[in-house]
Protein backbone atom coordinates (compact mmCIF):
# COMPACT_ATOMS: atom_id res chain seq x y z
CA UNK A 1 118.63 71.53 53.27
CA UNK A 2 120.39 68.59 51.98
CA UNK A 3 123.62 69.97 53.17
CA UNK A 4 122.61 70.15 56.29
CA UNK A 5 121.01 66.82 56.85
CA UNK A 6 124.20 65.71 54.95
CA UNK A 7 126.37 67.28 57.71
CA UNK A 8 124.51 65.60 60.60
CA UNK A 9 125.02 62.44 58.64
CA UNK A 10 128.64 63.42 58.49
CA UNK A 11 129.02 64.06 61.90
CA UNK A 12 127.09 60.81 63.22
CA UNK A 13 129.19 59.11 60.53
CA UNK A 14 132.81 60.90 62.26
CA UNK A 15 131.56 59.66 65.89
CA UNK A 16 130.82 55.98 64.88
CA UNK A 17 134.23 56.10 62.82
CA UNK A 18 135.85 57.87 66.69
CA UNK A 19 134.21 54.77 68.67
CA UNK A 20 135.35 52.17 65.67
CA UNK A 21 138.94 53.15 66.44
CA UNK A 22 138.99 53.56 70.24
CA UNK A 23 140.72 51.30 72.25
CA UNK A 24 139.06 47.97 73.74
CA UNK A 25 139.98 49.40 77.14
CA UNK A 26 138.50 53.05 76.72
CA UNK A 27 135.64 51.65 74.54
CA UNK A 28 135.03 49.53 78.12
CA UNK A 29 135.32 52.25 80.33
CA UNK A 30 132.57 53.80 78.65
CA UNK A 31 129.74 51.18 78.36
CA UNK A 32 130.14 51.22 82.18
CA UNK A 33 129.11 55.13 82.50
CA UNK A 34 125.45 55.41 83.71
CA UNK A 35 125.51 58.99 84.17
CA UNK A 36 127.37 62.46 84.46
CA UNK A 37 127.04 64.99 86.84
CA UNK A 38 127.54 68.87 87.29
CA UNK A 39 126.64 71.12 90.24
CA UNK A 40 127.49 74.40 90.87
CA UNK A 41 126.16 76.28 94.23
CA UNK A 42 126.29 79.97 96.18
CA UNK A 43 124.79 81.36 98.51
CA UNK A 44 122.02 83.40 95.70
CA UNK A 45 122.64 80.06 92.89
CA UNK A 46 122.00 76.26 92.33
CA UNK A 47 122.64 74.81 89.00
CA UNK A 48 122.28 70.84 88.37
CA UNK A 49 122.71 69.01 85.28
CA UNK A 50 122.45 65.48 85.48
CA UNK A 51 122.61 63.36 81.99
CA UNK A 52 122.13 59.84 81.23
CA UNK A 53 122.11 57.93 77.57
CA UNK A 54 118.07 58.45 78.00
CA UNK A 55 117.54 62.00 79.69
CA UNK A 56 118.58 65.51 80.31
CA UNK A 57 117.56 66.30 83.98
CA UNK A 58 118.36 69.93 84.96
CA UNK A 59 117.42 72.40 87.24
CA UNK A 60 118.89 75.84 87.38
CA UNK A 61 117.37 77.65 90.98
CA UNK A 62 117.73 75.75 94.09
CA UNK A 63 113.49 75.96 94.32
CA UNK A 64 112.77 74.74 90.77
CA UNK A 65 111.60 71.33 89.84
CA UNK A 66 114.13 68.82 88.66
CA UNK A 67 112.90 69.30 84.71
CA UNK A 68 113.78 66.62 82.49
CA UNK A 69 114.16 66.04 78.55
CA UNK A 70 114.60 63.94 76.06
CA UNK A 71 118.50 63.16 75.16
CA UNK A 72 119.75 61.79 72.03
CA UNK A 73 121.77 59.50 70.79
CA UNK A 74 124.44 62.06 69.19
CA UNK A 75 124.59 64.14 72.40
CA UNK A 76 125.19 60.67 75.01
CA UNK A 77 127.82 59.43 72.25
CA UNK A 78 129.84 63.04 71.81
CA UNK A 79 129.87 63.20 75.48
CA UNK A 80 131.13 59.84 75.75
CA UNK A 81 133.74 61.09 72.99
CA UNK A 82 134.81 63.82 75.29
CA UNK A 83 135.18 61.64 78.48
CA UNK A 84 137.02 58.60 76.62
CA UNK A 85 140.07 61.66 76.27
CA UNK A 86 140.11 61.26 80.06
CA UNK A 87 141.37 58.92 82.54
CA UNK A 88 138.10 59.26 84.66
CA UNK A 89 140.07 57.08 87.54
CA UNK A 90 141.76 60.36 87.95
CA UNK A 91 138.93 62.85 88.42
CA UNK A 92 138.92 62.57 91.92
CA UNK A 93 142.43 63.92 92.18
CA UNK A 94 142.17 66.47 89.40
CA UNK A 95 143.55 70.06 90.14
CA UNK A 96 141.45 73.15 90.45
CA UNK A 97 142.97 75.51 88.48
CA UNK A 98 141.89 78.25 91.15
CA UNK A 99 140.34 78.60 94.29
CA UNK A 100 138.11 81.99 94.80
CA UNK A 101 134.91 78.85 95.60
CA UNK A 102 137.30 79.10 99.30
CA UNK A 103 136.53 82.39 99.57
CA UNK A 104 133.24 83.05 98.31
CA UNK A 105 134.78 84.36 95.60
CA UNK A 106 133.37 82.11 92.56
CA UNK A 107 130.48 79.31 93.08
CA UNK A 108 131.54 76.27 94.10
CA UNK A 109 131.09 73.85 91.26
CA UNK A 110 131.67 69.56 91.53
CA UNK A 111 131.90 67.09 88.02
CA UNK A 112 130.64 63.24 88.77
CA UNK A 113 130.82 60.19 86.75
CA UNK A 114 128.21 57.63 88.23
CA UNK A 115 129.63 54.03 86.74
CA UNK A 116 127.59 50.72 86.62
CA UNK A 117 125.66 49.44 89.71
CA UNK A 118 127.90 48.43 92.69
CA UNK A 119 131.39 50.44 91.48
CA UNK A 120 131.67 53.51 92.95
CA UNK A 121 131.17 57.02 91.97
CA UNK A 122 134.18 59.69 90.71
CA UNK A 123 133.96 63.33 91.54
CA UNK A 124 136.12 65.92 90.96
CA UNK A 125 137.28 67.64 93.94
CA UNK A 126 135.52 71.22 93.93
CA UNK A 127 136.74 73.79 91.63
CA UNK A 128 135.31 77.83 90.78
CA UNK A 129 132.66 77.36 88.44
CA UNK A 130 133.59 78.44 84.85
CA UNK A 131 136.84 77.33 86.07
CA UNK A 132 137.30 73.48 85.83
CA UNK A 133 140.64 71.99 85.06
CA UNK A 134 141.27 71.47 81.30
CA UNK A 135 140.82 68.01 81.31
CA UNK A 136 136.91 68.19 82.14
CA UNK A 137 136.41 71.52 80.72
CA UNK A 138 134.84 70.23 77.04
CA UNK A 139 132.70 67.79 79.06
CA UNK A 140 131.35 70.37 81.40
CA UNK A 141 131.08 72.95 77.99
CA UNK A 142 128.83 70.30 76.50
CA UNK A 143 126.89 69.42 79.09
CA UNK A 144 125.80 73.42 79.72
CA UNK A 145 125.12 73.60 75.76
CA UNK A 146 122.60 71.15 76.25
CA UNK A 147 120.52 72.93 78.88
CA UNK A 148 117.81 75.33 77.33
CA UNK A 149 118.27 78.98 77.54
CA UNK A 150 116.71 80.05 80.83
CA UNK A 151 113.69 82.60 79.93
């Protein structure tokens, strides 16, 4: 037991130490994130994560209620970890690594950074879900790990 609360301590400790030595710039770019989004939609699925420094929200059928949970303060900062690797002013021209969402092939799937009141919004073109490019893939991965398993 002390291990392990030693390890969280650890890994808090490794994530201040990661936003300690992060640029001025990057370190900027962040405080101005609000929120991140992912959708992915077919014809028979509908999944929607939405987080924010405060909240989980999350629905996973088109006909469910938007449910909503508490975040913390580990999960908002290794998310912001994972998106300070990125230039987000490029998501909107990031690559798809493939395209079966053109052909019903694969759900279509979309990744959004919502930034401070009055700038705009950044989403990624849309790309096969489970198939993101590389550069939003740990984001997307970390976002899905923080969704409860469906029952």
């Amino acid at each position: 037991m002390i291990n392990a609360c030693g390890g969280s301590k650890d890994l808090a400790s490794n994530t201040n130490d990661n936003f300690n030595s992060m640029t001025q710039e990057k370190s900027e770019m962040i405080n101005t994130i609000q929120m991140l989004e992912y959708t992915a939609n077919s014809r028979g699925s509908h999944i929607l994560v939405r987080i924010t420094e405060q909240f989980i929200n999350y629905k996973l059928n088109r006909n469910d209620e938007l449910i909503a949970i508490p975040n913390t303060k580990e999960n908002w900062n290794e998310l912001m970890m994972l998106v300070s690797k990125v230039d987000i002013e490029t998501i909107p021209n990031l690559e798809a690594p493939s395209k079966a969402h053109q052909y019903d092939g694969a759900a279509h799937a979309n990744f959004t950074v919502y930034k401070e009141k009055g700038t705009n919004e950044l989403q990624t073109p849309t790309f096969d879900a489970g198939n993101p490019n590389k550069a939003i893939a740990p984001i997307i991965e970390k976002m899905m790990s923080l969704i409860p398993a469906k029952s």
